[in-house]
C-alpha atoms as a PDB file:
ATOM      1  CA  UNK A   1       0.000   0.000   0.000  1.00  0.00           C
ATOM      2  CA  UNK A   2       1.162   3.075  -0.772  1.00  0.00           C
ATOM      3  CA  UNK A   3      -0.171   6.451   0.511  1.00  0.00           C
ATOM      4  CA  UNK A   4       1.209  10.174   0.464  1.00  0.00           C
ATOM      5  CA  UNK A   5       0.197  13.141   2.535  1.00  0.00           C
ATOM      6  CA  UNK A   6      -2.275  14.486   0.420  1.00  0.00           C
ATOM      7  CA  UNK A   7      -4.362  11.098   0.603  1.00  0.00           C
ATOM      8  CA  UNK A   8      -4.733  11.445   3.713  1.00  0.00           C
ATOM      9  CA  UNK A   9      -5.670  15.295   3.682  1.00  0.00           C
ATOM     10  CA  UNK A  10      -8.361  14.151   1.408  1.00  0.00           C
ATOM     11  CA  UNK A  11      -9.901  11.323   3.586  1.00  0.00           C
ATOM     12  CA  UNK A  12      -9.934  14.556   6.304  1.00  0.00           C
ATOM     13  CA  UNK A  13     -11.230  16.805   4.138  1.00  0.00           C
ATOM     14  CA  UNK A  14     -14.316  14.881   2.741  1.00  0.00           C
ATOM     15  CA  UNK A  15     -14.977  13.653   6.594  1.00  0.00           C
ATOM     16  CA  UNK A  16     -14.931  17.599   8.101  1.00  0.00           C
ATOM     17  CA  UNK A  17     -16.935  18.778   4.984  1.00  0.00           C
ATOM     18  CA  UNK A  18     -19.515  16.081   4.291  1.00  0.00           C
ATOM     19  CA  UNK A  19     -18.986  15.729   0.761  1.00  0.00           C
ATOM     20  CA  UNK A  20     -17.055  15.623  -1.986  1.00  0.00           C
ATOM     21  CA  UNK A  21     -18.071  19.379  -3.319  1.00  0.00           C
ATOM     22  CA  UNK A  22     -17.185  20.687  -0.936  1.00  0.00           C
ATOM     23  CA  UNK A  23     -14.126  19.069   0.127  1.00  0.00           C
ATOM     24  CA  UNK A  24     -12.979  19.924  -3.355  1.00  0.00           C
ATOM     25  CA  UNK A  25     -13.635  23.261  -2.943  1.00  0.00           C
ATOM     26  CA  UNK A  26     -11.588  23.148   0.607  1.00  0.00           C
ATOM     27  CA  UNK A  27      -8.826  21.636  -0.913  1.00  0.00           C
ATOM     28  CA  UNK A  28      -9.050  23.767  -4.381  1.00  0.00           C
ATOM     29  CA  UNK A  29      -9.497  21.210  -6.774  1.00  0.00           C
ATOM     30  CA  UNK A  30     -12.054  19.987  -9.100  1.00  0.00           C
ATOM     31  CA  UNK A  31     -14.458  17.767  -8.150  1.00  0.00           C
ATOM     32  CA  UNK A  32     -13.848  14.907 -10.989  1.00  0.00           C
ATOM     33  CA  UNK A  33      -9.597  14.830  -9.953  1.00  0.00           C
ATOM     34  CA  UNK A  34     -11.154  14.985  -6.314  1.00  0.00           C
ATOM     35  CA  UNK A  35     -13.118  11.301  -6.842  1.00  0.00           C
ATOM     36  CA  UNK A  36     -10.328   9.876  -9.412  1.00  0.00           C
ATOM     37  CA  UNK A  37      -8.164  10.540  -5.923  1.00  0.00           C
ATOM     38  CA  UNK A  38     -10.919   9.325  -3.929  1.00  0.00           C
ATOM     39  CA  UNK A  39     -11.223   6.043  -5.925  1.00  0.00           C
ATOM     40  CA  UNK A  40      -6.771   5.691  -6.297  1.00  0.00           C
ATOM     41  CA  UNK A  41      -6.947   5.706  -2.320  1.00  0.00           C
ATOM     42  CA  UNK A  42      -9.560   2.332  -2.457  1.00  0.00           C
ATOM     43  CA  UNK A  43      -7.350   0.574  -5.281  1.00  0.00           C
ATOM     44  CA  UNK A  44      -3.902   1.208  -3.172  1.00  0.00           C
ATOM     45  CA  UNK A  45      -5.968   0.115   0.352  1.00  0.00           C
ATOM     46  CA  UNK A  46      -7.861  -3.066  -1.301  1.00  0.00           C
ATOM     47  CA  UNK A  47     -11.371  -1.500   0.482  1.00  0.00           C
ATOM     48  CA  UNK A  48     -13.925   0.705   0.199  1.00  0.00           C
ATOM     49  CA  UNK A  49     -13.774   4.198   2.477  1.00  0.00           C
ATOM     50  CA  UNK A  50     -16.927   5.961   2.033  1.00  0.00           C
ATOM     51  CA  UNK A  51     -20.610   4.216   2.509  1.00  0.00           C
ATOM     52  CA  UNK A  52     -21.956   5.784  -1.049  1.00  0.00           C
ATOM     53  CA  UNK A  53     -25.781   4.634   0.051  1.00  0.00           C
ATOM     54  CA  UNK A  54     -25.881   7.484   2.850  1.00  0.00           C
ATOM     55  CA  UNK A  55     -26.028  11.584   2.232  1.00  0.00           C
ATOM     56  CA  UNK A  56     -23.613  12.802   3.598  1.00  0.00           C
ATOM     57  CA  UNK A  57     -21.515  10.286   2.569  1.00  0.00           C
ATOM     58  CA  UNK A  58     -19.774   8.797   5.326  1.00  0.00           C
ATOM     59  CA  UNK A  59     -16.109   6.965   6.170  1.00  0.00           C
ATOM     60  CA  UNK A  60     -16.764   3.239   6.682  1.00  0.00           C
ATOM     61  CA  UNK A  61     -14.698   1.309   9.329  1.00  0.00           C
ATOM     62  CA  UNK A  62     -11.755   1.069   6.809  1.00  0.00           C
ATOM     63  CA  UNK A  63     -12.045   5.001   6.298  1.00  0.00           C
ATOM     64  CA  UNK A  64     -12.419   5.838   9.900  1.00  0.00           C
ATOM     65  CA  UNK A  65      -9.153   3.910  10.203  1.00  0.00           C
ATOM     66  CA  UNK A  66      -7.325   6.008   7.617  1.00  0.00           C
ATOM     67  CA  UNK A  67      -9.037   9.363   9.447  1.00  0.00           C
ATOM     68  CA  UNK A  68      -7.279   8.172  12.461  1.00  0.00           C
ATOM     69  CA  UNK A  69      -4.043   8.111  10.919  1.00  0.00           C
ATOM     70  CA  UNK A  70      -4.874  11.469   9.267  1.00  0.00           C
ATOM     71  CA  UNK A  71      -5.324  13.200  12.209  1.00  0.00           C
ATOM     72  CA  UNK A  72      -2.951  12.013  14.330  1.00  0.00           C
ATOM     73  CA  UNK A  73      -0.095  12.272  11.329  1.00  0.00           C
ATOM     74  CA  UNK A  74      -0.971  16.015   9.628  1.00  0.00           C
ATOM     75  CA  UNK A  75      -1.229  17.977  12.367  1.00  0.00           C
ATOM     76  CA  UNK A  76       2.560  17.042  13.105  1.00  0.00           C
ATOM     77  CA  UNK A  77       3.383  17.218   9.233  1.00  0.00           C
ATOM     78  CA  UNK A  78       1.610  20.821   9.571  1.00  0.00           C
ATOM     79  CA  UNK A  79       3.647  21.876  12.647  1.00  0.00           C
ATOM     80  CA  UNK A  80       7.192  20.670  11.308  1.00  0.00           C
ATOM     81  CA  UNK A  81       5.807  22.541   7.781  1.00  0.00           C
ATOM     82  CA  UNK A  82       5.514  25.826  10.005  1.00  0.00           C
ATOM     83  CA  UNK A  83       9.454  25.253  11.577  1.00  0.00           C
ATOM     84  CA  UNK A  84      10.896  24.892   8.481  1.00  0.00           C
ATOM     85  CA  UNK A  85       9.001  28.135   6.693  1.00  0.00           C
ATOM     86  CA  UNK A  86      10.511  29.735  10.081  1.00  0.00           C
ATOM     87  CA  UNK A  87      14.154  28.589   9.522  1.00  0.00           C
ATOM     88  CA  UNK A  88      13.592  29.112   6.312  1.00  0.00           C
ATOM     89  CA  UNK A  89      12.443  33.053   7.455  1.00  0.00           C
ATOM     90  CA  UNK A  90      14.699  33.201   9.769  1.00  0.00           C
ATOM     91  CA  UNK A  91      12.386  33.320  12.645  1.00  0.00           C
ATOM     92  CA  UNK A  92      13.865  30.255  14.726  1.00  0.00           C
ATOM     93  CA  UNK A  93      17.199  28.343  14.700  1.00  0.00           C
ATOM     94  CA  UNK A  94      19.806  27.876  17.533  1.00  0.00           C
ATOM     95  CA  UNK A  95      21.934  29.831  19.315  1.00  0.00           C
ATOM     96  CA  UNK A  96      24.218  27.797  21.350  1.00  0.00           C
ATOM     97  CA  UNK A  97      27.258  30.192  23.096  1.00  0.00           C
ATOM     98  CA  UNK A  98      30.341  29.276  24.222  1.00  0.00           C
ATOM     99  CA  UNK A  99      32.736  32.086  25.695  1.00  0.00           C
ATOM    100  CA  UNK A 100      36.271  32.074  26.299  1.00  0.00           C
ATOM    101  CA  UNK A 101      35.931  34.762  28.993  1.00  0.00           C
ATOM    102  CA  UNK A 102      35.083  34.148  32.557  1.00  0.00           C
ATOM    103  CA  UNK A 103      33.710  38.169  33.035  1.00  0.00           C
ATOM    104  CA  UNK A 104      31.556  37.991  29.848  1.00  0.00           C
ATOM    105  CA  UNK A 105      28.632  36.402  32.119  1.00  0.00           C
ATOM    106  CA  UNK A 106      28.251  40.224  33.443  1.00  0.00           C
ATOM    107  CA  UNK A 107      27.372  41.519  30.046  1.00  0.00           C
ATOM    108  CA  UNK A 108      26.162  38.320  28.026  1.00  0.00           C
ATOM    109  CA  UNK A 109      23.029  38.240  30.663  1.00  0.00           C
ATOM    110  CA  UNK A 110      21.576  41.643  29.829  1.00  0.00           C
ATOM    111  CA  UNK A 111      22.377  40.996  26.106  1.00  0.00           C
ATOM    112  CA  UNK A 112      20.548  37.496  26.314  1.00  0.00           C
ATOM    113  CA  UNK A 113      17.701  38.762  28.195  1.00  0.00           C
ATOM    114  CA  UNK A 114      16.275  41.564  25.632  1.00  0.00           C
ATOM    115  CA  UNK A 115      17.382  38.869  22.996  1.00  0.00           C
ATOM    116  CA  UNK A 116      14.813  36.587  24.069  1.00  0.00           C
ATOM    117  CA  UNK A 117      11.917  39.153  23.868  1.00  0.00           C
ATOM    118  CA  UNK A 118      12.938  39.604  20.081  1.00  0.00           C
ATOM    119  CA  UNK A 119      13.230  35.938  19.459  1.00  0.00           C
ATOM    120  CA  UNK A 120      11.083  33.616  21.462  1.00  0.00           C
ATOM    121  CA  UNK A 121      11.333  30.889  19.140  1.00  0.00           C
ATOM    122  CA  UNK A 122      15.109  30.413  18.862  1.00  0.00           C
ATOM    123  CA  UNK A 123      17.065  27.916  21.322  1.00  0.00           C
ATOM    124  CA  UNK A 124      19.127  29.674  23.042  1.00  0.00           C
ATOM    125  CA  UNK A 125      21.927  27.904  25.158  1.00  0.00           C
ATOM    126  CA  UNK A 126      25.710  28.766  26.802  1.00  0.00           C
ATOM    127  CA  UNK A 127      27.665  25.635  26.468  1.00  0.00           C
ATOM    128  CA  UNK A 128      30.207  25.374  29.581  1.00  0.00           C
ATOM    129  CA  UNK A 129      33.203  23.369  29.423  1.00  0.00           C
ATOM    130  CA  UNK A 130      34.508  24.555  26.314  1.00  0.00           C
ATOM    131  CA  UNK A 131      36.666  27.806  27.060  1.00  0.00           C
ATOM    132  CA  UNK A 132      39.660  26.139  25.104  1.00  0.00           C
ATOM    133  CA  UNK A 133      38.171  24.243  22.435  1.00  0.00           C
ATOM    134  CA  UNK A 134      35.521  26.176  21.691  1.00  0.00           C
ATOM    135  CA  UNK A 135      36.559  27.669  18.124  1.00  0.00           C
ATOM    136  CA  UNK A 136      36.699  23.820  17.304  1.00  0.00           C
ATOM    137  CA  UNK A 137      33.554  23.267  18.373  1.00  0.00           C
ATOM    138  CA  UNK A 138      32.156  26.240  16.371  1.00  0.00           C
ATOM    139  CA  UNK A 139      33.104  24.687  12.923  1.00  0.00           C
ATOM    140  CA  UNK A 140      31.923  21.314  14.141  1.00  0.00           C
ATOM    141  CA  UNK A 141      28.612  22.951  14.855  1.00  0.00           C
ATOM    142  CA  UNK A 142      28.507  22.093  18.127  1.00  0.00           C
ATOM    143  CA  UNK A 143      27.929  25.790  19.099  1.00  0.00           C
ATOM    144  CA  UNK A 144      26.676  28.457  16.883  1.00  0.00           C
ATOM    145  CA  UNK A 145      28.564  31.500  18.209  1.00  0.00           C
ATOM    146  CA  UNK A 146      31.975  31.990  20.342  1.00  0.00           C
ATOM    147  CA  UNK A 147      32.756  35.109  22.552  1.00  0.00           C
ATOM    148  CA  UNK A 148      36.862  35.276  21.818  1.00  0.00           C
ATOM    149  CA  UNK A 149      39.576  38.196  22.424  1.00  0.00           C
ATOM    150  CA  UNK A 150      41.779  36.317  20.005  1.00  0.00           C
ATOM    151  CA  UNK A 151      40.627  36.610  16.639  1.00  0.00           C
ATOM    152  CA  UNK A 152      42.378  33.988  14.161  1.00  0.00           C
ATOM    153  CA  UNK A 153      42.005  32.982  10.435  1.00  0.00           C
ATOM    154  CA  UNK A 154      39.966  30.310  10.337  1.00  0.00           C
ATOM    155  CA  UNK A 155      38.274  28.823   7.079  1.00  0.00           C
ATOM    156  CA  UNK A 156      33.905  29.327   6.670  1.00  0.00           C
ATOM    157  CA  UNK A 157      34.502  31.877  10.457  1.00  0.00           C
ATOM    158  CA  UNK A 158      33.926  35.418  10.336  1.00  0.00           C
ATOM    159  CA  UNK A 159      34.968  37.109  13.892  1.00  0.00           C
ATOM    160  CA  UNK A 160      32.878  40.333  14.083  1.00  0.00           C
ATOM    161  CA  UNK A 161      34.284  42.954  16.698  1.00  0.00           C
ATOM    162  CA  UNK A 162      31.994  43.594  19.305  1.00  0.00           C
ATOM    163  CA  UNK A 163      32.940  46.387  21.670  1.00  0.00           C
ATOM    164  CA  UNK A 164      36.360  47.395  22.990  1.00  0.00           C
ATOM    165  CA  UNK A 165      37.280  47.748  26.852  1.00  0.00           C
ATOM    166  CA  UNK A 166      39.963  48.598  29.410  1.00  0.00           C
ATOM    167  CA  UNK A 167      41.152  46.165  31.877  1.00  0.00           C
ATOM    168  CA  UNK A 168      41.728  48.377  34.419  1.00  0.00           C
ATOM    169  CA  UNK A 169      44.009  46.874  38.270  1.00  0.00           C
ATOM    170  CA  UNK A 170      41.802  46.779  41.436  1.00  0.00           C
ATOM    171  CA  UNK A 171      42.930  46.734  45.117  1.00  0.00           C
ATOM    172  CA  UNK A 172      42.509  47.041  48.651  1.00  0.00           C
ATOM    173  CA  UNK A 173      42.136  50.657  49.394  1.00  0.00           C
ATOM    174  CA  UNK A 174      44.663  50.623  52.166  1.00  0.00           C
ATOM    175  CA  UNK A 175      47.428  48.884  49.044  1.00  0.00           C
ATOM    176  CA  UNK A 176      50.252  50.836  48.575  1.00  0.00           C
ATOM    177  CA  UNK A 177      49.741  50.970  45.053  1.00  0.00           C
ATOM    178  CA  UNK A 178      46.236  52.642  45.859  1.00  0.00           C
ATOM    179  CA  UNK A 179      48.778  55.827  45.781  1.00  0.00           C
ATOM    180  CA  UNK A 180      49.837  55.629  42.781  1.00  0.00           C
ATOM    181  CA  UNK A 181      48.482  56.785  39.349  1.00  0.00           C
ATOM    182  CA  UNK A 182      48.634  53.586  37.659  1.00  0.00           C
ATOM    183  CA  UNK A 183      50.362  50.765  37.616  1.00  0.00           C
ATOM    184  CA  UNK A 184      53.388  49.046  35.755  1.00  0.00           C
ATOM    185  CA  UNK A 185      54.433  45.530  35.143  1.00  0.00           C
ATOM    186  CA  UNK A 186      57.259  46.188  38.129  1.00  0.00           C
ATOM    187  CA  UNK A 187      54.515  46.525  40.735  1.00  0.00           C
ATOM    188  CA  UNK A 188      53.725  43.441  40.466  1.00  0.00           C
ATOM    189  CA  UNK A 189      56.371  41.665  41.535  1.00  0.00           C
ATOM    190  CA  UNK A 190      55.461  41.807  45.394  1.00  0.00           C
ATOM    191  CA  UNK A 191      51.358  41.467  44.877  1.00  0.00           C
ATOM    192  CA  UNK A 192      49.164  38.578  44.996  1.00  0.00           C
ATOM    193  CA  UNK A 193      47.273  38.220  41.452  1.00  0.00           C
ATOM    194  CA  UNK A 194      44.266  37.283  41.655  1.00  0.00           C
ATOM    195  CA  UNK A 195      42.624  35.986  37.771  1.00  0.00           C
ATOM    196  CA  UNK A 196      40.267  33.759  36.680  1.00  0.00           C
ATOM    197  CA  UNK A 197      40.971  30.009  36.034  1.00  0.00           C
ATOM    198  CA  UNK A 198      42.335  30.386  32.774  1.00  0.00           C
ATOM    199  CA  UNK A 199      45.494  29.657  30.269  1.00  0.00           C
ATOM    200  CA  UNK A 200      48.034  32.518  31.112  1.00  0.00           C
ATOM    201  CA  UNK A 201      47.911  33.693  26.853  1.00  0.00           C
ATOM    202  CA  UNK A 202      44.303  34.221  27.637  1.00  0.00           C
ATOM    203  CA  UNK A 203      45.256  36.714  30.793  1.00  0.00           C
ATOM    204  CA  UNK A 204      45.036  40.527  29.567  1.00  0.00           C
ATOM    205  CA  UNK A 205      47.255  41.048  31.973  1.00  0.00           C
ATOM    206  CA  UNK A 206      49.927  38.417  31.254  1.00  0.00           C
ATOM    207  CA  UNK A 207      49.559  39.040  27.226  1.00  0.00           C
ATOM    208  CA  UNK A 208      49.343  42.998  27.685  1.00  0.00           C
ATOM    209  CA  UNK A 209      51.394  43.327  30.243  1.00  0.00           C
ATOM    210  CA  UNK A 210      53.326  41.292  32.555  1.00  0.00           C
ATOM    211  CA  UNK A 211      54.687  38.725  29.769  1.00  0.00           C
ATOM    212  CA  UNK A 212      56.404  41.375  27.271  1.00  0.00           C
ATOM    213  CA  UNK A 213      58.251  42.958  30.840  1.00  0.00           C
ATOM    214  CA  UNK A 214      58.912  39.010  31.599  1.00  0.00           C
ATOM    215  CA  UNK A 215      57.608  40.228  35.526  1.00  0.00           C
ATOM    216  CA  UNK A 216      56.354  37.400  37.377  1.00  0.00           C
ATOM    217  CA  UNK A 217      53.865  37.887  40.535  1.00  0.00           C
ATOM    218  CA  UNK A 218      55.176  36.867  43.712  1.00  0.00           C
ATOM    219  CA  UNK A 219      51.954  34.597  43.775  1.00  0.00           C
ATOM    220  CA  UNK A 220      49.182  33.678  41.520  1.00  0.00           C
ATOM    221  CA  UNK A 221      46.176  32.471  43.095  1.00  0.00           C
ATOM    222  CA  UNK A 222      43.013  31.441  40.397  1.00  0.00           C
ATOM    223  CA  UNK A 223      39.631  32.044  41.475  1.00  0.00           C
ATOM    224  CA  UNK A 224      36.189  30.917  39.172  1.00  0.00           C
ATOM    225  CA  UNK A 225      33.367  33.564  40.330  1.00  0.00           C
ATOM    226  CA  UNK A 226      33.970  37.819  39.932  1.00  0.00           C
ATOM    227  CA  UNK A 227      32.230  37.947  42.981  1.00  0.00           C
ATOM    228  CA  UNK A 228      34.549  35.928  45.259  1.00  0.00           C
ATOM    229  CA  UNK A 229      37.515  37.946  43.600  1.00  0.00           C
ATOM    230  CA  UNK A 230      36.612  41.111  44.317  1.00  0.00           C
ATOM    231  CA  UNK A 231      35.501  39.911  48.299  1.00  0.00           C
ATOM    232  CA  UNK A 232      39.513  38.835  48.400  1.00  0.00           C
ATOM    233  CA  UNK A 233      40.590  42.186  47.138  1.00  0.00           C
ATOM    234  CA  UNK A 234      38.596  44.268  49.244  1.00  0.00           C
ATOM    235  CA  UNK A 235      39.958  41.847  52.416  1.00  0.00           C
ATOM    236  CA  UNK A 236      43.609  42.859  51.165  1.00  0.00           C
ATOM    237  CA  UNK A 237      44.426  39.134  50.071  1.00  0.00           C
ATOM    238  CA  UNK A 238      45.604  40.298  46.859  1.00  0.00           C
ATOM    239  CA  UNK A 239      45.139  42.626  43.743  1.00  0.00           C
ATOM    240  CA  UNK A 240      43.375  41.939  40.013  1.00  0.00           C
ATOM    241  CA  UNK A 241      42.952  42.959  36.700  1.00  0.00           C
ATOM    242  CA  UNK A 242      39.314  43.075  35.226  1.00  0.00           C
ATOM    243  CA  UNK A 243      37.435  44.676  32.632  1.00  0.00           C
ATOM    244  CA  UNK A 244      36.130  48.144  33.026  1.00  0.00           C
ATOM    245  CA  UNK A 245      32.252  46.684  32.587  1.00  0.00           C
ATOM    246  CA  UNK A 246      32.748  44.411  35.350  1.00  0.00           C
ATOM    247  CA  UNK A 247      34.005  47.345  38.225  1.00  0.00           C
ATOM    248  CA  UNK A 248      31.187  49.441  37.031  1.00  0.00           C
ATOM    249  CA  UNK A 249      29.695  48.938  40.173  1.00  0.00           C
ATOM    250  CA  UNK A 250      32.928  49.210  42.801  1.00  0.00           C
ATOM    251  CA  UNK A 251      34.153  52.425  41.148  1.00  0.00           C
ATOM    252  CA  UNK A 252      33.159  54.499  43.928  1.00  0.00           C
ATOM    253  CA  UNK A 253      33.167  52.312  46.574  1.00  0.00           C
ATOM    254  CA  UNK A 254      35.739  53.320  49.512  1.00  0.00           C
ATOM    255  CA  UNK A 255      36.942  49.863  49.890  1.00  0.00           C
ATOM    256  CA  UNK A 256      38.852  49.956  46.517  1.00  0.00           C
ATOM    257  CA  UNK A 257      40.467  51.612  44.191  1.00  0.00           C
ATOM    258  CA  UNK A 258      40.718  50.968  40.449  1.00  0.00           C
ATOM    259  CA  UNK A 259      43.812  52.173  38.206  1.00  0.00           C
ATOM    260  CA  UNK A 260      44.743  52.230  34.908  1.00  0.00           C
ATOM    261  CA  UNK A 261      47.552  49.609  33.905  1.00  0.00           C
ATOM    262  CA  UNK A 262      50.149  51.569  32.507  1.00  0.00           C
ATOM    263  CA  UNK A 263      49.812  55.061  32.055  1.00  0.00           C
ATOM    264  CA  UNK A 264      48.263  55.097  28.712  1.00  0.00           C
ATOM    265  CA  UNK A 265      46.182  52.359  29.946  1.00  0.00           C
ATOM    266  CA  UNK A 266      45.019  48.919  28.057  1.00  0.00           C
ATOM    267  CA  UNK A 267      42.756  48.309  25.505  1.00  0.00           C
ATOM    268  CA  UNK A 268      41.270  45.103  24.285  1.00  0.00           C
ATOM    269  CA  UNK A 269      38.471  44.026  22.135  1.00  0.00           C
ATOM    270  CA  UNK A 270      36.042  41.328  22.347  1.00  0.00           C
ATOM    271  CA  UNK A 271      34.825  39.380  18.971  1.00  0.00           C
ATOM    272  CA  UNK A 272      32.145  37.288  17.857  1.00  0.00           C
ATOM    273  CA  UNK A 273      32.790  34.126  16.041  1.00  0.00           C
ATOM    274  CA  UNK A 274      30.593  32.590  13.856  1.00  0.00           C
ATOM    275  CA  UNK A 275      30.289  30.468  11.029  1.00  0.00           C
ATOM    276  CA  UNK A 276      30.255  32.590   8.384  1.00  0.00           C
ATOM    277  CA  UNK A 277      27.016  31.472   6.669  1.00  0.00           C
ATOM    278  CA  UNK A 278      25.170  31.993   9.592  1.00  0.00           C
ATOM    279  CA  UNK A 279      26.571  35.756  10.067  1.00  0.00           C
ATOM    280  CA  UNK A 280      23.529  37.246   8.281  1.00  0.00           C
ATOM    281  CA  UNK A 281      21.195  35.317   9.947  1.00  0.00           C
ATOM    282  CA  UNK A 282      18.238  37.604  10.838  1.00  0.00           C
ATOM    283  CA  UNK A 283      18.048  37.213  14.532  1.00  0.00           C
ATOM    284  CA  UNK A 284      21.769  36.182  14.621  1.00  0.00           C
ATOM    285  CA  UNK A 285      22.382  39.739  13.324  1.00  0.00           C
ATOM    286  CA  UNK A 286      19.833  41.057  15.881  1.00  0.00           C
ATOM    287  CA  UNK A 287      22.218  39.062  18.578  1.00  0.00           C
ATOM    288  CA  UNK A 288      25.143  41.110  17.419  1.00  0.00           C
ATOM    289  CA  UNK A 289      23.677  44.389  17.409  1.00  0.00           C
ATOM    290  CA  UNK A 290      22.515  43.636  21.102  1.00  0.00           C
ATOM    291  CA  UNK A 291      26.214  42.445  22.198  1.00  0.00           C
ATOM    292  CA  UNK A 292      27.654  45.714  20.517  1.00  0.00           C
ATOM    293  CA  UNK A 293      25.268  47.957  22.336  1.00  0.00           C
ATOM    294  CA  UNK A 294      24.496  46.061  25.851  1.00  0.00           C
ATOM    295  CA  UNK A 295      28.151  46.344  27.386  1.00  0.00           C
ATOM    296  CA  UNK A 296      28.779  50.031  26.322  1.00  0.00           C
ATOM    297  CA  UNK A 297      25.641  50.800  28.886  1.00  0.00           C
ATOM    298  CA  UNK A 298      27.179  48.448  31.234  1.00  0.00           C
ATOM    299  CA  UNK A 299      30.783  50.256  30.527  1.00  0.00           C
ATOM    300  CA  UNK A 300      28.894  53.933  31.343  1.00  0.00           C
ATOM    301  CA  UNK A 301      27.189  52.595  34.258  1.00  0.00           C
END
């Protein structure tokens, strides 16, 4: 037996509409091709549908059993029809993130939540676990977008600058270097440094800073959450670098105070990876609009 889709939306049809008139005219056909269908379904099923003694004409048990299937198969048929025209539209998709920056959390949040106004029907994820291999994982397509500092050439990637920021050195108030103006690479030689748990060539402060001078700390001590860092700061149990977005909020607190590093300061930028056929993506270019915009307020306070 052999049936297609539009057998079965004509079994529906002719139940909901009582006859074949006006089934045809539901499905916008004539009503001759609409019983040649009619009598192709019986030939492929080996038995009669319709009772042709009653008005309206009516499924028999063989049709009711083919109605079953019809309405328990087309309305899924109809609904995966309506995902694709949306993919298709670029209405839905997937947006799985993966970030190679611990203090991106403090922006990607605010970005993420007008995001999901926009775009209700997209899947939107952040992947963890994947702060090192995460460009990898974008051209596998395990994620669909990687927040990166370190732009590279990579084949079918475009890496669209976001925003650019200052990672600015925090400490204790009652520091030493609290005194000074800013800092240089020299000053740290006697200070704990406080980063994230991360590769050193992924440190602003080691690439920008400490590893050109070839200054080491006297310690290093790694620490996951922003919050935790800036509690040991303020207790005087060692000093950190962080971008300006994430001090926003500590700038005029009397318990620190936040320098420049250097005396023309640093300046960074944060990127967007992407595969590049999914750049112009309709709601993927409405995602990277919001991440150029988001952190600047964050940046301004």
């Amino acid at each position: 037996m052999y049936l297609e889709f539009r057998h079965l939306r004509t079994i529906r049809a002719i139940h909901h509409a009582g006859g074949v008139q006006r089934a045809a005219d539901i499905l916008n056909i004539t009503q001759s091709a609409l019983s040649h269908q009619v009598k192709g379904i019986e030939e492929q099923c080996g038995v009669e549908l319709f009772v042709r003694r009653t008005k309206p004409l009516r499924l028999s048990a063989a049709g009711m059993k083919l109605l079953r299937l019809a309405e328990e198969v087309l309305p899924r048929i109809d609904a995966l029809e309506d995902e694709f025209r949306a993919l298709i539209s670029g209405k839905s998709g997937r947006l799985h993130i993966a970030i190679e920056c611990h203090a991106c959390f403090e922006w990607l949040f605010p970005v993420l939540e007008r995001f999901r106004h926009a775009w209700p029907d997209v899947d939107v994820d952040i992947r963890p676990n994947l702060a090192f291999g995460a460009l990898p994982a974008l051209t596998r397509e395990d994620v669909d977008l990687v927040v990166s500092s370190d732009p590279e050439e990579i084949e079918g990637v475009t890496f669209t600058p976001l925003f650019d920021y200052e990672p600015r050195f925090i400490a204790a108030a009652s520091n030493p270097l609290a005194q000074k103006t800013h800092v240089e690479a020299e000053d740290f030689r006697d200070q704990v440094l406080i980063t994230y748990p991360m590769e050193r060539n992924r440190l602003d402060i080691f690439t920008g800073l400490l590893n050109p001078a070839r200054i080491e700390p006297r310690a290093v001590r790694q620490v996951e959450l922003t919050a935790v860092i800036l509690l040991l700061v303020a207790s005087g149990r060692g000093v950190s670098v962080l971008p300006d977005w994430v001090l926003r909020e500590v700038k005029s607190s009397s318990d620190y105070v936040t320098l420049p590093v250097t005396a023309g300061g640093l300046t960074k930028r944060l990127y967007a990876a992407t595969r590049t056929d999914d750049a112009t993506k309709p709601f993927m270019a409405h995602f990277l609009r919001l991440a150029r915009t988001e952190p600047v307020k964050l940046q301004r306070g």
